[in-house]
C-alpha atoms as a PDB file:
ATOM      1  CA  UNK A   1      97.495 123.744  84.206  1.00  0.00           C
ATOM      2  CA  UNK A   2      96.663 125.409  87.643  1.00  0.00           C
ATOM      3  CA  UNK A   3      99.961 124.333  89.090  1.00  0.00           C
ATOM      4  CA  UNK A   4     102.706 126.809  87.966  1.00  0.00           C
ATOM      5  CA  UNK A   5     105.830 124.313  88.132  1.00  0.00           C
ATOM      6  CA  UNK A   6     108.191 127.337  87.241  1.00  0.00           C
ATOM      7  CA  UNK A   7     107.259 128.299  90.885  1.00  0.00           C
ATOM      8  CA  UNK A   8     108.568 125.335  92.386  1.00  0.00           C
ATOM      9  CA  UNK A   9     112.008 125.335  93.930  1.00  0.00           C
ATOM     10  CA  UNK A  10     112.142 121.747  96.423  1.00  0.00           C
ATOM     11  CA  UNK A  11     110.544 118.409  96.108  1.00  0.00           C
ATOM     12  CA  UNK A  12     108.820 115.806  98.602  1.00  0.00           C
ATOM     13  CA  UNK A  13     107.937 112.814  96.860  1.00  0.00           C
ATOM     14  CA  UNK A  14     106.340 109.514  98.312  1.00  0.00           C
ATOM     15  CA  UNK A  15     107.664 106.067  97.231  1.00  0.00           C
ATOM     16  CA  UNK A  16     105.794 103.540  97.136  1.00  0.00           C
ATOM     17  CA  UNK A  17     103.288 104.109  94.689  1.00  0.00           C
ATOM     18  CA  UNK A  18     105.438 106.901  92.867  1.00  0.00           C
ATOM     19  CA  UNK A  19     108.602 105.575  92.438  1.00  0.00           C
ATOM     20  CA  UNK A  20     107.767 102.225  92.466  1.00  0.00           C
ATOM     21  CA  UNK A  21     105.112  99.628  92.797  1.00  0.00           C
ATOM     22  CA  UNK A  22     106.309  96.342  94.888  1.00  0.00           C
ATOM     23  CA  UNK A  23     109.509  95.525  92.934  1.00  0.00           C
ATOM     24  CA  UNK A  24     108.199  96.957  89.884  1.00  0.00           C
ATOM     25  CA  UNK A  25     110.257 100.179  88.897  1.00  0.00           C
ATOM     26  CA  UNK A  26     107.872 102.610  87.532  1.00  0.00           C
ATOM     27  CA  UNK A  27     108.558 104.119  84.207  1.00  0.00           C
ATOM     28  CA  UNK A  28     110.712 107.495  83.768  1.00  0.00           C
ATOM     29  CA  UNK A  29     111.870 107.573  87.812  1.00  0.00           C
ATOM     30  CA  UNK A  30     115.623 108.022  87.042  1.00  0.00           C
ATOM     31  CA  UNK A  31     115.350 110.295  84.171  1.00  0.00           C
ATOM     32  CA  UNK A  32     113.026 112.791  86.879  1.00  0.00           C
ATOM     33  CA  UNK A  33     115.530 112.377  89.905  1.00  0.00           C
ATOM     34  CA  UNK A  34     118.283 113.400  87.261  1.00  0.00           C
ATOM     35  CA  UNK A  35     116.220 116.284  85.905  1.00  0.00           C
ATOM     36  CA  UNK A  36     116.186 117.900  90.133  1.00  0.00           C
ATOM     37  CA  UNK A  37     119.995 117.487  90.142  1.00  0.00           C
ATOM     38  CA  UNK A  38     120.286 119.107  87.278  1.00  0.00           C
ATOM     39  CA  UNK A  39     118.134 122.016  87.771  1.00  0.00           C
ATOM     40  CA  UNK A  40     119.575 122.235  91.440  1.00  0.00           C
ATOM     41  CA  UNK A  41     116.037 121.207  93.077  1.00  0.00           C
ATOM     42  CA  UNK A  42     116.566 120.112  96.397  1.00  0.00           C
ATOM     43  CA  UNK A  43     114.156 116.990  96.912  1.00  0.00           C
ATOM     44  CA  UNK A  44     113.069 114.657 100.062  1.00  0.00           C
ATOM     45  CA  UNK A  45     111.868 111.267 100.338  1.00  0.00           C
ATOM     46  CA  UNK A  46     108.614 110.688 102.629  1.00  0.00           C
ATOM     47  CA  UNK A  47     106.857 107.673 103.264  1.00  0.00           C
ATOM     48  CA  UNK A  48     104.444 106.543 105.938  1.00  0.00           C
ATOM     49  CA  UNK A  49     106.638 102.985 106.518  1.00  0.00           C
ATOM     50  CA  UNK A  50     107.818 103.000 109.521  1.00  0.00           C
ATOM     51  CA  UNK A  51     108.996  99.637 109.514  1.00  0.00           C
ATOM     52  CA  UNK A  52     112.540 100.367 107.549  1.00  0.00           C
ATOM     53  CA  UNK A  53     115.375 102.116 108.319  1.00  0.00           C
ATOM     54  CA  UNK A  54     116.886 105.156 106.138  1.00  0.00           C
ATOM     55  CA  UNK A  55     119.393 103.260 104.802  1.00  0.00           C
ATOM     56  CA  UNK A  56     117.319 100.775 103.551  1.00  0.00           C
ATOM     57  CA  UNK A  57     115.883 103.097 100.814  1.00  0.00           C
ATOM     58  CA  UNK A  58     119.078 104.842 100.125  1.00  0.00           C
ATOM     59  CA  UNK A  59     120.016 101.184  98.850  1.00  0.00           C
ATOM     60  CA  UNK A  60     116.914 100.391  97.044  1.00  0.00           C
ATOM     61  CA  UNK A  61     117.302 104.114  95.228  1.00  0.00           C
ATOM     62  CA  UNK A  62     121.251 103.366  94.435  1.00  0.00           C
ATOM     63  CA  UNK A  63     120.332  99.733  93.170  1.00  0.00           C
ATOM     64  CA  UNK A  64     116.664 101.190  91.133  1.00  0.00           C
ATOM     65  CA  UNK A  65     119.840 104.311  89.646  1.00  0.00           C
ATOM     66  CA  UNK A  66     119.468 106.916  91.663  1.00  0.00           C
ATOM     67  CA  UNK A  67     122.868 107.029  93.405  1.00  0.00           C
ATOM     68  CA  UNK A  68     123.757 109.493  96.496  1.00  0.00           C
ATOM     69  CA  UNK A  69     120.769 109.833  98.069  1.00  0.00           C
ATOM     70  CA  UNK A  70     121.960 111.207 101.754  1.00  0.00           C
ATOM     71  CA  UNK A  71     120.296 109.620 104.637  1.00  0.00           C
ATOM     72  CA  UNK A  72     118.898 113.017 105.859  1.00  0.00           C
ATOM     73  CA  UNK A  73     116.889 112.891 102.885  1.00  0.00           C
ATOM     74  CA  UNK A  74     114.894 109.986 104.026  1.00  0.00           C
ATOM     75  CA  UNK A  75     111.941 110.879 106.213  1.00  0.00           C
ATOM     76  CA  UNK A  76     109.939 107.930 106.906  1.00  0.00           C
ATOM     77  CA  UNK A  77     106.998 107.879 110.043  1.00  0.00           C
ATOM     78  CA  UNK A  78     109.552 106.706 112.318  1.00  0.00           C
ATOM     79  CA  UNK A  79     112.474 109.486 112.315  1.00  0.00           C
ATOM     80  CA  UNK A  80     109.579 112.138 112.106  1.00  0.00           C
ATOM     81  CA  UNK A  81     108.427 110.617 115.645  1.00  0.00           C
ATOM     82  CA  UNK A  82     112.078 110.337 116.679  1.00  0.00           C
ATOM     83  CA  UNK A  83     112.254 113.808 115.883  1.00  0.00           C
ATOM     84  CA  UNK A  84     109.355 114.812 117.286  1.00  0.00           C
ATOM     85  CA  UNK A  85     109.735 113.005 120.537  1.00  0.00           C
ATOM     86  CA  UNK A  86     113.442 114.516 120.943  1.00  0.00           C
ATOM     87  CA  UNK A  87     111.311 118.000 121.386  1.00  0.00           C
ATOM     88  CA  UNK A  88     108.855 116.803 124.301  1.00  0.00           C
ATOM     89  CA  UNK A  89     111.689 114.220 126.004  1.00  0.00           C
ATOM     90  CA  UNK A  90     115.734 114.170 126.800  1.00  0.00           C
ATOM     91  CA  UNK A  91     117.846 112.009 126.099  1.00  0.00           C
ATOM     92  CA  UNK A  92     117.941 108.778 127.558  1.00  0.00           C
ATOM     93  CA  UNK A  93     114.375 109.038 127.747  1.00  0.00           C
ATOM     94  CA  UNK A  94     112.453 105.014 128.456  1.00  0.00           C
ATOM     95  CA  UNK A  95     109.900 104.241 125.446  1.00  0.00           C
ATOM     96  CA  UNK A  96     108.227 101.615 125.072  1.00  0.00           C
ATOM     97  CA  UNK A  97     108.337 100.684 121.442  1.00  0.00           C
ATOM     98  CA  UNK A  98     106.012  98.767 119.271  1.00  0.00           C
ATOM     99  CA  UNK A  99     107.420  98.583 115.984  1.00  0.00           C
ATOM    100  CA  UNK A 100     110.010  97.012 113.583  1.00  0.00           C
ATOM    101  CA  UNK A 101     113.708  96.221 114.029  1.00  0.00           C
ATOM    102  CA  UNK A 102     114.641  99.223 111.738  1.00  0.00           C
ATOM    103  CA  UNK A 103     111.836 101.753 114.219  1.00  0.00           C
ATOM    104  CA  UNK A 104     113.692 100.242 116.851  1.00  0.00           C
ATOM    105  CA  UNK A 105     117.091 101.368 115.644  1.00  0.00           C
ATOM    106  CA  UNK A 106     115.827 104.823 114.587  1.00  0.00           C
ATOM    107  CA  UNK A 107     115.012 105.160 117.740  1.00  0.00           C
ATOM    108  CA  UNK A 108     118.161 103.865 119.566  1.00  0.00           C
ATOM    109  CA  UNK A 109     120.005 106.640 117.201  1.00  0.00           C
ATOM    110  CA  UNK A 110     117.771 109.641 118.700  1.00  0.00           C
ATOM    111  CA  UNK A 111     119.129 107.936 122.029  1.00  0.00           C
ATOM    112  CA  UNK A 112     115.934 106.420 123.608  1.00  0.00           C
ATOM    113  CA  UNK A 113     116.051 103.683 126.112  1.00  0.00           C
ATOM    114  CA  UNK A 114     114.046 100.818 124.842  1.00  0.00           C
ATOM    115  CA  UNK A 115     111.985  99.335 128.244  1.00  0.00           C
ATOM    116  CA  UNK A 116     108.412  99.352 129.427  1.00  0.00           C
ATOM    117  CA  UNK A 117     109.625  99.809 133.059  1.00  0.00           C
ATOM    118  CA  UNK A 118     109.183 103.695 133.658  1.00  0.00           C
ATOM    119  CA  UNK A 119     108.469 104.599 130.063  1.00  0.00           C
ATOM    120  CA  UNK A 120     107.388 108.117 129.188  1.00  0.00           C
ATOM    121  CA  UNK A 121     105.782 107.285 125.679  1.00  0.00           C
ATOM    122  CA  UNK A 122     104.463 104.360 124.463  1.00  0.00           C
ATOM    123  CA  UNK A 123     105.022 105.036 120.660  1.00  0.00           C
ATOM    124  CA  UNK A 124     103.640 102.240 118.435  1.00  0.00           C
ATOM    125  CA  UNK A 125     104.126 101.492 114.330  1.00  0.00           C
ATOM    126  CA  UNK A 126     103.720  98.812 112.265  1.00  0.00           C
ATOM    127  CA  UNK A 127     104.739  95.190 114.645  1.00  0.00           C
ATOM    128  CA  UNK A 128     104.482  92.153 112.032  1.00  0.00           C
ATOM    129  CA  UNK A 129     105.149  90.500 115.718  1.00  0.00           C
ATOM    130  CA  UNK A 130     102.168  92.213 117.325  1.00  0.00           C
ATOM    131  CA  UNK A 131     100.558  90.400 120.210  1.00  0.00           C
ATOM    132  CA  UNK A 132      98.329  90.396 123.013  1.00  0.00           C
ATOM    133  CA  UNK A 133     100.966  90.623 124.951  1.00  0.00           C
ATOM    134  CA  UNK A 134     102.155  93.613 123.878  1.00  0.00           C
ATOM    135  CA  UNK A 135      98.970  95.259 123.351  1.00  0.00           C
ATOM    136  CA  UNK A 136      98.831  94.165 127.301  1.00  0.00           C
ATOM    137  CA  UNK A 137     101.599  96.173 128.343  1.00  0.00           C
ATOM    138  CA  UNK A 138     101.121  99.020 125.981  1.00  0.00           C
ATOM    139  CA  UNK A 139      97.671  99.389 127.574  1.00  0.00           C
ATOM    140  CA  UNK A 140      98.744  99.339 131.005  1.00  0.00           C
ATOM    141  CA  UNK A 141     101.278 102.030 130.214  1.00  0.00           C
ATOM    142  CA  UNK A 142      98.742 104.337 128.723  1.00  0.00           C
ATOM    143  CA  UNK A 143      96.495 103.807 131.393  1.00  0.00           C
ATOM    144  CA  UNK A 144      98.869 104.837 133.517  1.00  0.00           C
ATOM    145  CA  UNK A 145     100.062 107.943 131.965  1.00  0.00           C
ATOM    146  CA  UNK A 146     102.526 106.940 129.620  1.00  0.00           C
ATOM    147  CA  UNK A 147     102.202 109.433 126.169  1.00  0.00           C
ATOM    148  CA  UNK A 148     100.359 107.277 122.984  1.00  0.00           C
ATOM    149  CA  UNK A 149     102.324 108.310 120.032  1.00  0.00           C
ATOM    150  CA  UNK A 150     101.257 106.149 116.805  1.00  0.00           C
ATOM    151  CA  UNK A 151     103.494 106.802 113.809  1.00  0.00           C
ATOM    152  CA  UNK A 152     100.994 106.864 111.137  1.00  0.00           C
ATOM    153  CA  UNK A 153      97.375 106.268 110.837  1.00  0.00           C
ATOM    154  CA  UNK A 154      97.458 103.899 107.785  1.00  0.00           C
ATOM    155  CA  UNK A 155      94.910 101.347 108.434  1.00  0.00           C
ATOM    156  CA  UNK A 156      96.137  99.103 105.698  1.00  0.00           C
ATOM    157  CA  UNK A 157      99.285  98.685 103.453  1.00  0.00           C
ATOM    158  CA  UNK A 158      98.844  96.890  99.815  1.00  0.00           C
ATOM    159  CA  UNK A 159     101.379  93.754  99.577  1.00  0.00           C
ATOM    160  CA  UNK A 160     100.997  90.832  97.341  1.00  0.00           C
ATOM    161  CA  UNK A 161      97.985  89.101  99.241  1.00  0.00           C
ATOM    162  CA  UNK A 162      96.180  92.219  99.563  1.00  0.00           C
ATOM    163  CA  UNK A 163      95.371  94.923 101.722  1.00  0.00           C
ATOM    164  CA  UNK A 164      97.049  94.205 105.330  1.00  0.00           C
ATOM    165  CA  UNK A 165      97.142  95.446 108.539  1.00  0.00           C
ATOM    166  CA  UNK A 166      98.868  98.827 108.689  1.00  0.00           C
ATOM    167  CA  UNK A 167      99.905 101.034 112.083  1.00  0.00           C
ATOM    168  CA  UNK A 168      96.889 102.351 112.054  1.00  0.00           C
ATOM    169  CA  UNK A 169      95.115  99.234 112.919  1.00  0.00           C
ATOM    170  CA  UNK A 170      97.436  98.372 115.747  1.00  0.00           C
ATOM    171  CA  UNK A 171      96.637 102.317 116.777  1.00  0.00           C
ATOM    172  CA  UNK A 172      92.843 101.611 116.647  1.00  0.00           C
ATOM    173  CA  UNK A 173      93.254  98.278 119.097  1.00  0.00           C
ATOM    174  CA  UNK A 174      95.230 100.367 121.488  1.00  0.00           C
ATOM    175  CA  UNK A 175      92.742 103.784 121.488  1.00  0.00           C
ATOM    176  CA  UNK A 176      89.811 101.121 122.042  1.00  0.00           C
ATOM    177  CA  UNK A 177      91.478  99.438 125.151  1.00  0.00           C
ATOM    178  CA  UNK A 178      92.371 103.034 126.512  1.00  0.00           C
ATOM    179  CA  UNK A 179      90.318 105.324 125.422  1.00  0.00           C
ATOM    180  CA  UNK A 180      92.825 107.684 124.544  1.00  0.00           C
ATOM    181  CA  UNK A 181      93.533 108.778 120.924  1.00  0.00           C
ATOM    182  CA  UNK A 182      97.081 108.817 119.753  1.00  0.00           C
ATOM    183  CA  UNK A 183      99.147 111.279 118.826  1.00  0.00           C
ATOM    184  CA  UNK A 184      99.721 110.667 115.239  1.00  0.00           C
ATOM    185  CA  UNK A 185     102.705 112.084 113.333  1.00  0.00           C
ATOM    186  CA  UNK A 186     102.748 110.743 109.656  1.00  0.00           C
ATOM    187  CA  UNK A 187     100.966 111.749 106.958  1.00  0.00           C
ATOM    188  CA  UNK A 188      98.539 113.448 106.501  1.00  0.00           C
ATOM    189  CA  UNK A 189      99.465 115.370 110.302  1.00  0.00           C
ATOM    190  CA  UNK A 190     101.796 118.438 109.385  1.00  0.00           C
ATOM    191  CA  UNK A 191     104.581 116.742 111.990  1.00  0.00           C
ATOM    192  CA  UNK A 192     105.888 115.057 109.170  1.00  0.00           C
ATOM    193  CA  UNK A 193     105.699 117.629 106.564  1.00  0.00           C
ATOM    194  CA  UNK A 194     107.305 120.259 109.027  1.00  0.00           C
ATOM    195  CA  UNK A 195     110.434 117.716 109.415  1.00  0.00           C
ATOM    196  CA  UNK A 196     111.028 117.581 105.731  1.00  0.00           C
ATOM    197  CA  UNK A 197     110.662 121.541 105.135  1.00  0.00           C
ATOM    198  CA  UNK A 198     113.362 122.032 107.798  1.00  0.00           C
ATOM    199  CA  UNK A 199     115.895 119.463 106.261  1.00  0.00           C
ATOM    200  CA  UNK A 200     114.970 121.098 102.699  1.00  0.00           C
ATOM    201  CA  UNK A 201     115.040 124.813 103.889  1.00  0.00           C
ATOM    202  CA  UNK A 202     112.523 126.016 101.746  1.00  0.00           C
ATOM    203  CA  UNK A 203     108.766 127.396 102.136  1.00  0.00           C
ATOM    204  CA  UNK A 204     105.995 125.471 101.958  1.00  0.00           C
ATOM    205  CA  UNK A 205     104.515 127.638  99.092  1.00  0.00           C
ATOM    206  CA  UNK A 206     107.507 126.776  96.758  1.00  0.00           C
ATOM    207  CA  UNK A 207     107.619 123.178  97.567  1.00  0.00           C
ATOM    208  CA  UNK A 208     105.872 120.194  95.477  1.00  0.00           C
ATOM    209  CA  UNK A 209     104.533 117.021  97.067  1.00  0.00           C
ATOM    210  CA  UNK A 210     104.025 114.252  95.018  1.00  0.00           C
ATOM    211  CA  UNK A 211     101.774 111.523  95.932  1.00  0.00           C
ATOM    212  CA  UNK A 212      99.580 108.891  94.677  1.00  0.00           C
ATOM    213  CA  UNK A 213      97.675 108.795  97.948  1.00  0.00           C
ATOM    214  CA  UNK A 214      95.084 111.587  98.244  1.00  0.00           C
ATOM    215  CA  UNK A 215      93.955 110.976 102.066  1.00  0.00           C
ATOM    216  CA  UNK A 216      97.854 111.418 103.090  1.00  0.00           C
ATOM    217  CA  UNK A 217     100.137 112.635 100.787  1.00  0.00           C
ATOM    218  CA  UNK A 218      97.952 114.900  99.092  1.00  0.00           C
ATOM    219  CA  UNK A 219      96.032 116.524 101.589  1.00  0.00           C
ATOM    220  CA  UNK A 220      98.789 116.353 104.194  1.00  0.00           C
ATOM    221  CA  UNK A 221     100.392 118.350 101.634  1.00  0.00           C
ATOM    222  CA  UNK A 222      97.591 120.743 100.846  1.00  0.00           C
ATOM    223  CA  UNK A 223      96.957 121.392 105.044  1.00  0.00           C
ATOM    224  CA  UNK A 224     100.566 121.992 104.991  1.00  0.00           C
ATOM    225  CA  UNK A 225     100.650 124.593 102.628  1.00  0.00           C
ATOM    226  CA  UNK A 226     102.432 122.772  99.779  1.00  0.00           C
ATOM    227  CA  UNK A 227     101.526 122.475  96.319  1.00  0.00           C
ATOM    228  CA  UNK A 228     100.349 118.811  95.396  1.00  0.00           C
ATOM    229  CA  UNK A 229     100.808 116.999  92.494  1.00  0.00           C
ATOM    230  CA  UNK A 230      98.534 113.902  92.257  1.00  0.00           C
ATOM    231  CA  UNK A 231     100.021 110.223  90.626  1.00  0.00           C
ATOM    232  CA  UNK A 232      98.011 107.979  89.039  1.00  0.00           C
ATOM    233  CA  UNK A 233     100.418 105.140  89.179  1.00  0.00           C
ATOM    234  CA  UNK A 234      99.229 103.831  92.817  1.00  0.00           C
ATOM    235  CA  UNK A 235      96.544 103.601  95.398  1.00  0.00           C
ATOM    236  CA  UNK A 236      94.265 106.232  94.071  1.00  0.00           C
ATOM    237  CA  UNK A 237      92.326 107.093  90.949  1.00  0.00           C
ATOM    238  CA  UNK A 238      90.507 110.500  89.958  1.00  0.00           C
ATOM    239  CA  UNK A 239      87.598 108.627  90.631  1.00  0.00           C
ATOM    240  CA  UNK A 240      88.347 108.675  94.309  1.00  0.00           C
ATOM    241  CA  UNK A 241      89.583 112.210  94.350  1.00  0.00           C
ATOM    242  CA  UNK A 242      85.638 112.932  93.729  1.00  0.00           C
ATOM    243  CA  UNK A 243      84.775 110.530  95.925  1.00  0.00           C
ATOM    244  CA  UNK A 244      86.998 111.945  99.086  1.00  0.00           C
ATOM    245  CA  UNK A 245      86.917 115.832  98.106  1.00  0.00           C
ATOM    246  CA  UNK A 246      90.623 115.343  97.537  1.00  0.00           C
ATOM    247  CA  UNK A 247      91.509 117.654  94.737  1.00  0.00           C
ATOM    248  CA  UNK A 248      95.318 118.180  94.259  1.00  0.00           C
ATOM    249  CA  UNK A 249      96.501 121.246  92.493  1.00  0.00           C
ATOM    250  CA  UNK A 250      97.141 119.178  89.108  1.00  0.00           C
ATOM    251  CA  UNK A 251      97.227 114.952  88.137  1.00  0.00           C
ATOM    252  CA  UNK A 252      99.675 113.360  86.084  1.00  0.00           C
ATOM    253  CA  UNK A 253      99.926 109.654  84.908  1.00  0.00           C
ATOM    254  CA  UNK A 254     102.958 108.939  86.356  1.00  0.00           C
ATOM    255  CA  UNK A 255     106.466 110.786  86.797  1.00  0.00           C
ATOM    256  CA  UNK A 256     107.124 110.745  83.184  1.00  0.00           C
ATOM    257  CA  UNK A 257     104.331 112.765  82.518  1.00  0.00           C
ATOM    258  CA  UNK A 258     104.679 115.564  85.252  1.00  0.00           C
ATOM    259  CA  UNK A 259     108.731 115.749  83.980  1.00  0.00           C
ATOM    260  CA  UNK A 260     107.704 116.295  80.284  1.00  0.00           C
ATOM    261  CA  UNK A 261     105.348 119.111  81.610  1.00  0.00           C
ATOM    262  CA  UNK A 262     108.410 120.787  84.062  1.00  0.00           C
ATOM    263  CA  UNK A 263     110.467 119.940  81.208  1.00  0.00           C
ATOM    264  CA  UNK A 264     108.329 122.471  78.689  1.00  0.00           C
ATOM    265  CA  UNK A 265     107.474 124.778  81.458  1.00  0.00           C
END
């Protein structure tokens, strides 16, 4: 196995995908969270969603058995731009905001005024309320000078019907009406990698992303300077890691599988 897992000494770990499917809990997840507390590894959360707040997950990982997950731990799309935009803008600061109720109140926490009139940023997510309307204003903004921020570039998201519109789409639609491409903070971008590093306080080089996405999670990871461990329990197959010159450091079924192998290690 090219990936030395004695080596690692923090986690980042994706969700959807690797911890669960839908509302399908995949196998061995609570037995691997208890192994990191019990070997003292520090681990993060990270997901592209933008759409839910921190809390949100921190329920859905108490209710699924893994129980005192601290909020901090939680980096979805839309604290990373929170975070981000608290660098480039002060408090106070007019956005305009497309997104969900639980971007909006990310961003409420990092103290952002919610308004189009004299907006800075325009920073847009995933809007299951999208419109013309909106795409209107955000246009005008952007036009106008107004920053393009875009969460995450995920042109879809998988849900029960199918493939759906992701951020990324709604991204697209805005960089065609302005020509002017977003800046994009999710994964794969290192903006969201660099967030969870500092929260974790440890180096890149020592640190294990876990993904089942290979265009985001793993090479996000791998342009970040993590080591990558590849899932086969979501989006991607090895197939496709051929196919997009995607090759993680080492590929494991599922969580069980890469915990019997740190397990033995």
């Amino acid at each position: 196995m090219s990936l030395d897992l004695t080596q690692i000494n923090a986690v980042i770990s994706d969700m959807d995908g690797v911890l669960w499917r839908g509302d399908h809990v995949l196998p061995q997840v609570v037995e691997f969270f208890n192994f990191l507390r019990r070997e003292n590894i520090p681990f993060a959360l990270a997901t592209n969603n933008s759409g839910k707040h921190p809390l949100t997950y921190v329920k859905r990982l108490e209710e699924i058995g893994i129980p005192n997950v601290e909020p901090w731990q939680i980096i979805t799309s839309g604290t990373a731009t929170a975070s981000y935009l608290q660098t480039q803008y002060g408090e106070g600061t007019p956005i305009y905001l497309i997104g969900m109720p639980g971007l909006a109140d990310v961003m409420l926490e990092a103290n952002f005024v919610l308004q189009a009139e004299d907006a800075a940023a325009v920073v847009a997510g995933i809007d299951f309320s999208f419109n013309y309307d909106k795409a209107l204003t955000a246009t005008h903004l952007i036009r106008n000078g107004a920053a393009f921020i875009g969460t995450n570039g995920d042109l879809t998201f998988p849900n029960p019907r199918g493939l759906s519109p992701g951020a990324g789409s709604i991204l697209a639609m805005l960089e065609a009406a302005t020509d002017i491409k977003p800046v994009v903070i999710g994964k794969p971008e290192f903006a969201m990698f660099e967030v969870a590093l500092r929260r974790l306080g440890t180096e890149a080089g020592h640190t294990l992303m876990i993904g089942d996405r290979l265009n985001t999670d793993i090479s996000g990871g791998k342009h970040a300077g993590l080591k990558t461990a590849f899932v086969l329990t979501g989006v991607h197959t090895t197939n496709d890691a051929d196919a997009l010159r995607i090759w993680p450091d080492e590929t494991f079924s599922g969580l069980g599988h890469l915990l019997s192998m740190w397990q033995n290690a």
